[in-house]
Protein backbone atom coordinates (compact mmCIF):
# COMPACT_ATOMS: atom_id res chain seq x y z
CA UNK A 1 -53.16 -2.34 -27.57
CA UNK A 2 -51.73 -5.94 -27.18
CA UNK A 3 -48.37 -4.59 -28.75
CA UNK A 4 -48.03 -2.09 -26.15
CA UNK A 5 -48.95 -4.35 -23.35
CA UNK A 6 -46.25 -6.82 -24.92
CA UNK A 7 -43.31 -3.79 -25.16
CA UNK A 8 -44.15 -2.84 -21.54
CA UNK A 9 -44.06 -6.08 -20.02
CA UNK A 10 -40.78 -6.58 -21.83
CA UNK A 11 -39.43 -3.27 -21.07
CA UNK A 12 -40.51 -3.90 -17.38
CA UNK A 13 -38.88 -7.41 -17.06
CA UNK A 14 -35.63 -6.06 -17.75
CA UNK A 15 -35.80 -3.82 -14.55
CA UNK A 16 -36.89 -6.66 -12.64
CA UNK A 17 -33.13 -8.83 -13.22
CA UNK A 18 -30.71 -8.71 -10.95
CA UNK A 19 -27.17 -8.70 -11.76
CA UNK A 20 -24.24 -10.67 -10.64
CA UNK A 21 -21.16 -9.42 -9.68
CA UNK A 22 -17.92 -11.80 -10.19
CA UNK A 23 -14.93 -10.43 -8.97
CA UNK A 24 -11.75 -11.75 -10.17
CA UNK A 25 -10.32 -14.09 -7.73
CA UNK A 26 -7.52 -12.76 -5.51
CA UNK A 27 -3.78 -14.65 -6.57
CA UNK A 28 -3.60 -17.38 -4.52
CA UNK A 29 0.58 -16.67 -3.41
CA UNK A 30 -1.20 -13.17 -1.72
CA UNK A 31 -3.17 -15.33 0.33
CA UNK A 32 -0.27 -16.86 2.05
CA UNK A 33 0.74 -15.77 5.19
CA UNK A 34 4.65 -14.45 5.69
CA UNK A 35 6.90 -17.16 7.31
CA UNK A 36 8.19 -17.72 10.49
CA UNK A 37 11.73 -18.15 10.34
CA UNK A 38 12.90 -14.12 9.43
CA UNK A 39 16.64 -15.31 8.98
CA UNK A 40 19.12 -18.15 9.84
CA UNK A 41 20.30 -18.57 13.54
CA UNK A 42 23.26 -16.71 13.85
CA UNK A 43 26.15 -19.43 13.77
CA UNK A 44 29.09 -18.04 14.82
CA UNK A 45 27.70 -14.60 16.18
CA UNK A 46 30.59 -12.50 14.46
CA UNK A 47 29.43 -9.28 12.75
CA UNK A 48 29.79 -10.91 9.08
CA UNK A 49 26.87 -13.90 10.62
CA UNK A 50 25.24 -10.43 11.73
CA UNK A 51 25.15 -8.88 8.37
CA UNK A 52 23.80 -11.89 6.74
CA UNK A 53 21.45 -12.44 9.36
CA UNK A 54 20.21 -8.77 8.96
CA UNK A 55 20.27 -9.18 4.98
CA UNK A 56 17.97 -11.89 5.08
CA UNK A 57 15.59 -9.89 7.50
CA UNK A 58 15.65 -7.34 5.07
CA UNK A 59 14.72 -9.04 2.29
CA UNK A 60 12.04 -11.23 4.05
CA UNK A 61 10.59 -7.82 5.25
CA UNK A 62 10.69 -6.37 1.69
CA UNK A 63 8.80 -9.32 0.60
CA UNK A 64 6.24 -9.58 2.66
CA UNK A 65 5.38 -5.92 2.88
CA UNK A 66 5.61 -6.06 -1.17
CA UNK A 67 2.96 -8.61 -0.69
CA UNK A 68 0.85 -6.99 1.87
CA UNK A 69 0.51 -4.29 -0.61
CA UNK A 70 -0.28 -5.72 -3.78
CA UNK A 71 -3.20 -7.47 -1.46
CA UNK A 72 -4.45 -4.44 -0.01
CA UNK A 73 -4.41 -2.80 -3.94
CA UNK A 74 -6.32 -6.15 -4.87
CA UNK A 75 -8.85 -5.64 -1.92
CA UNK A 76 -9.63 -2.25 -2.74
CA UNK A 77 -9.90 -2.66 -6.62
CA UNK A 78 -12.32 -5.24 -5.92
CA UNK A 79 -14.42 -2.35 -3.22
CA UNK A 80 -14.43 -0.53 -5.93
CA UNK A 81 -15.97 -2.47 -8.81
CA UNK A 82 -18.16 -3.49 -6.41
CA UNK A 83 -19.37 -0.08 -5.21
CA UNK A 84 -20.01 1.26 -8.25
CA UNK A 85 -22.13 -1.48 -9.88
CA UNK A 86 -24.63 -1.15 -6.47
C-alpha cells in the first residue's frame, strides 16, 4: 500500500510543475528604429542630385521595410511557440 501511495504522490507532483517558457531573444539591430535622415540634401538640385537623392530613399526604404519584416516574422514565431505550449 505504501508503494502505491509513494507512485501516486510522485505521479501527481509532476502535474503540479509549471513550466517555463524562454523565448529566444529578439536580434538586437531589429530593435532599432529606422533613421531620420532618408537621403542627402539635394546640393545642386539638378536631376543627377535627384536621382541620387531618390536612390538613397530607395534603399533606406528597402532596408527598413526588410527589417520591419524580419521583426514581425520574429514576433509571430515567438506567438506561436508560445501558444502552443499553453
Amino acid at each position: 500500500m505504501r508503494i502505491l501511495l509513494m507512485i501516486s504522490a510522485v505521479f501527481l507532483t509532476g502535474c503540479a510543475t509549471n513550466s517555463i517558457v524562454n523565448c529566444p531573444p529578439v536580434k538586437s539591430e531589429l530593435l532599432v528604429a529606422c533613421g531620420d535622415v532618408i537621403a542627402q540634401p539635394l546640393t545642386t538640385g539638378d536631376q543627377y542630385d535627384l536621382a541620387r537623392a531618390l536612390s538613397e530613399a530607395t534603399k533606406y526604404g528597402r532596408d527598413c521595410r526588410a527589417r520591419m519584416q524580419e521583426l514581425i516574422d520574429a514576433v509571430k514565431t515567438r506567438e506561436k511557440v508560445t501558444e502552443s505550449i499553453k
